[in-house]
C-alpha atoms as a PDB file:
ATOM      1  CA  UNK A   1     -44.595 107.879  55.470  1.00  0.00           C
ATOM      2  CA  UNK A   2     -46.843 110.559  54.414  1.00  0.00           C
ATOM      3  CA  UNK A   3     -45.536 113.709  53.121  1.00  0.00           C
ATOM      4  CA  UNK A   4     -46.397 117.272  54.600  1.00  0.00           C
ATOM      5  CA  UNK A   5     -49.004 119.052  53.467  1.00  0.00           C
ATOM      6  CA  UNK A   6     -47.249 121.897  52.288  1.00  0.00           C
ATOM      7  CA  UNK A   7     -44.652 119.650  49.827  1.00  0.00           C
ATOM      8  CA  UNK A   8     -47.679 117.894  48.606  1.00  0.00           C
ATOM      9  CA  UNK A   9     -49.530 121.448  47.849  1.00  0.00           C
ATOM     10  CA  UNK A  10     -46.115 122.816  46.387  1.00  0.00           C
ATOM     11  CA  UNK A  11     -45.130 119.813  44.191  1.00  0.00           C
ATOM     12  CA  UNK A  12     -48.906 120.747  42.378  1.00  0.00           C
ATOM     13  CA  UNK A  13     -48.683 124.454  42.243  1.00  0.00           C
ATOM     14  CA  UNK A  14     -45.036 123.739  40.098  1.00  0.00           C
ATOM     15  CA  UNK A  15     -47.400 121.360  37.942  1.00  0.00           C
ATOM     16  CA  UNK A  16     -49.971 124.155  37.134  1.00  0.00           C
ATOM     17  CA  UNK A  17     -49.900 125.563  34.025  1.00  0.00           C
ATOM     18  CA  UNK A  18     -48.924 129.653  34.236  1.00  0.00           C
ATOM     19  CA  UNK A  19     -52.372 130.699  33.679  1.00  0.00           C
ATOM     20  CA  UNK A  20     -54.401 128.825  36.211  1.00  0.00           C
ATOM     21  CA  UNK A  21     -51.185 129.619  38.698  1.00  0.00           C
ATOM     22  CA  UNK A  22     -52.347 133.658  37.866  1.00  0.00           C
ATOM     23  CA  UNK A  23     -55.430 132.687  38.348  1.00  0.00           C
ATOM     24  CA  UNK A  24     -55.006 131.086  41.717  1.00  0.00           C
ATOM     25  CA  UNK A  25     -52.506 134.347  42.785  1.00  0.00           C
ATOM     26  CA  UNK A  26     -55.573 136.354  41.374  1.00  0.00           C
ATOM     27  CA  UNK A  27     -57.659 134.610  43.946  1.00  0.00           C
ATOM     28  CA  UNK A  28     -55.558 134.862  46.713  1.00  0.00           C
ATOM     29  CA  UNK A  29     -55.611 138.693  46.737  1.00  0.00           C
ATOM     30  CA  UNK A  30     -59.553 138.574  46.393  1.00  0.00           C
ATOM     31  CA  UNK A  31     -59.662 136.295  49.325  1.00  0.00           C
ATOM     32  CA  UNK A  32     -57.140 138.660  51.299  1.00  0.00           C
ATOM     33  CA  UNK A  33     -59.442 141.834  50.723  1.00  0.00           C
ATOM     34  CA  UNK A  34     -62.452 140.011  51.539  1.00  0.00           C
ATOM     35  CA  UNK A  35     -61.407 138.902  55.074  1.00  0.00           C
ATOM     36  CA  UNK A  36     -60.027 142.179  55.847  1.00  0.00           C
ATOM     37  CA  UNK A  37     -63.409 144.011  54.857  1.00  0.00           C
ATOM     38  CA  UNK A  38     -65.258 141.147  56.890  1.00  0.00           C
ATOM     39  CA  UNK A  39     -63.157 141.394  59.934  1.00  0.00           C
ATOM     40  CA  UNK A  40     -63.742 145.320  59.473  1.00  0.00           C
ATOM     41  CA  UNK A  41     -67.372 145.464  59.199  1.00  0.00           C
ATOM     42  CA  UNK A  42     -67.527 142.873  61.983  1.00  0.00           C
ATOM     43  CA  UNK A  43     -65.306 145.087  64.088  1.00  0.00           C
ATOM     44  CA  UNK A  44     -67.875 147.770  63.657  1.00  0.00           C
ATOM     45  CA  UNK A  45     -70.782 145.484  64.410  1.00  0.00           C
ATOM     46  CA  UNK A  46     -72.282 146.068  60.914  1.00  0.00           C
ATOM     47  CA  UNK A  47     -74.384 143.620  58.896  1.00  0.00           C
ATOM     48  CA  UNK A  48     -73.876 143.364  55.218  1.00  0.00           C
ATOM     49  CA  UNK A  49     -77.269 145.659  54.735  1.00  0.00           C
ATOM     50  CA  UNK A  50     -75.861 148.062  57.154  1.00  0.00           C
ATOM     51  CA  UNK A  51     -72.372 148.352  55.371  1.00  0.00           C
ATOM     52  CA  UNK A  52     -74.060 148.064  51.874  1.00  0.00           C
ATOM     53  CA  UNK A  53     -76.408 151.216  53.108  1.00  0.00           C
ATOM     54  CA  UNK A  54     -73.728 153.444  54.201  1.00  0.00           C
ATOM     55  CA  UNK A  55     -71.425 153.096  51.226  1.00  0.00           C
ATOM     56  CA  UNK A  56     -73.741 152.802  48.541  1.00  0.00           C
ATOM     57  CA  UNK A  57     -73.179 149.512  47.316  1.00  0.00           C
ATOM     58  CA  UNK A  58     -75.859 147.058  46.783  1.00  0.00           C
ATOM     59  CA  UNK A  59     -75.550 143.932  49.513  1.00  0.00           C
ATOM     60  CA  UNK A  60     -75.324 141.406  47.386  1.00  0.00           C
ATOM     61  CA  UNK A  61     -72.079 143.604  46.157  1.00  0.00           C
ATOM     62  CA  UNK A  62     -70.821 143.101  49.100  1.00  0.00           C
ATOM     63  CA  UNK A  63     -71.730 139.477  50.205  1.00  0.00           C
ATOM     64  CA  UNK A  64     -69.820 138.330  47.034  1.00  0.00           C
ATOM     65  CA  UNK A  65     -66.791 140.727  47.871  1.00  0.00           C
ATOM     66  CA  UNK A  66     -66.629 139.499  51.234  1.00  0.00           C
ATOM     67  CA  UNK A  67     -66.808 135.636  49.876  1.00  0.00           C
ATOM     68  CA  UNK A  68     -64.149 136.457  46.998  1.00  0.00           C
ATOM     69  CA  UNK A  69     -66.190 136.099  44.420  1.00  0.00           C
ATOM     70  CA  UNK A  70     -65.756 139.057  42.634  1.00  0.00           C
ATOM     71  CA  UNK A  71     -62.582 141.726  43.026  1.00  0.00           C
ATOM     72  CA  UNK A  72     -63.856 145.581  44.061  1.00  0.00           C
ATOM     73  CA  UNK A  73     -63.429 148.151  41.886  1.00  0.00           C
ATOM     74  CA  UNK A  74     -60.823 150.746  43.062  1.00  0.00           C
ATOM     75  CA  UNK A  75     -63.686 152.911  43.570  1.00  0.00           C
ATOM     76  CA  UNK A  76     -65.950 150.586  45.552  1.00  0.00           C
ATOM     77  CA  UNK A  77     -62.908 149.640  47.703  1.00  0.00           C
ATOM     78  CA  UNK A  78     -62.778 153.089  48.869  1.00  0.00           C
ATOM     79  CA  UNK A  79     -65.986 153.783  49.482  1.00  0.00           C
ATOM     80  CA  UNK A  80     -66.199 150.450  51.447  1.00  0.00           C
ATOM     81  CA  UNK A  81     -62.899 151.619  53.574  1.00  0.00           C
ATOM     82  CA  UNK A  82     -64.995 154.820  53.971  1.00  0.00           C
ATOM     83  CA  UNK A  83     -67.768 153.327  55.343  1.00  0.00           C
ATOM     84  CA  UNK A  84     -65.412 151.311  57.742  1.00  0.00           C
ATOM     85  CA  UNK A  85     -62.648 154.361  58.737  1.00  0.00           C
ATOM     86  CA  UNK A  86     -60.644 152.587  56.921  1.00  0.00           C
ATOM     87  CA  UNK A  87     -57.037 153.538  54.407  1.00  0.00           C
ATOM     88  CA  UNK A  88     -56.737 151.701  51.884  1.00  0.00           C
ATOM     89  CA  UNK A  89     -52.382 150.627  51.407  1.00  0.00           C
ATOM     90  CA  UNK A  90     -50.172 149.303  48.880  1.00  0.00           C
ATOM     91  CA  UNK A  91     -47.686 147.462  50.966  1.00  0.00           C
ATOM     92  CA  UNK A  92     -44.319 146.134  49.367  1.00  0.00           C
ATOM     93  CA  UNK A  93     -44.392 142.266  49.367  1.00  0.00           C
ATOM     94  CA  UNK A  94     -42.241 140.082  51.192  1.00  0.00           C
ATOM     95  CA  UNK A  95     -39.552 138.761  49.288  1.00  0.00           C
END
């Protein structure tokens, strides 16, 4: 019988050393910020260039922010949630 995916993915992650499990948290909140500003801009009916041109960031800025390839600066992140109409939160995690 084959185990479920989530023991299988949880077994590994208590395997991983504490810096690539950082990492991998790190990532995680990237990804999370990228798919809100996505489902934002797309909410809007912006393109990249459009949301790149109204907050001042270069679009390839924001193509890799919106992939998770790079984490925002604080100040980037609010003038991207400017551009949108957006607030930007600190929300206490589930626990």
């Amino acid at each position: 019988m084959s185990l479920p995916y989530e023991e299988v993915v949880s077994a590994r992650r208590a395997r991983l050393a504490p810096e690539v499990a950082a990492q991998g948290e790190v990532f995680a909140r990237a990804y999370k910020i990228a798919m809100q500003v996505v489902d934002l801009r797309e909410k809007h009916g912006l393109t990249q260039g459009q949301l790149a041109e109204r907050c001042g960031v270069n679009q390839a800025d924001i193509s890799r922010i919106e992939r998770g390839s790079t984490s925002p600066t604080a100040r980037t992140l609010q003038r991207i949630a400017d551009a949108l109409d957006a607030d930007i939160r600190l929300v206490a995690r589930a626990s």
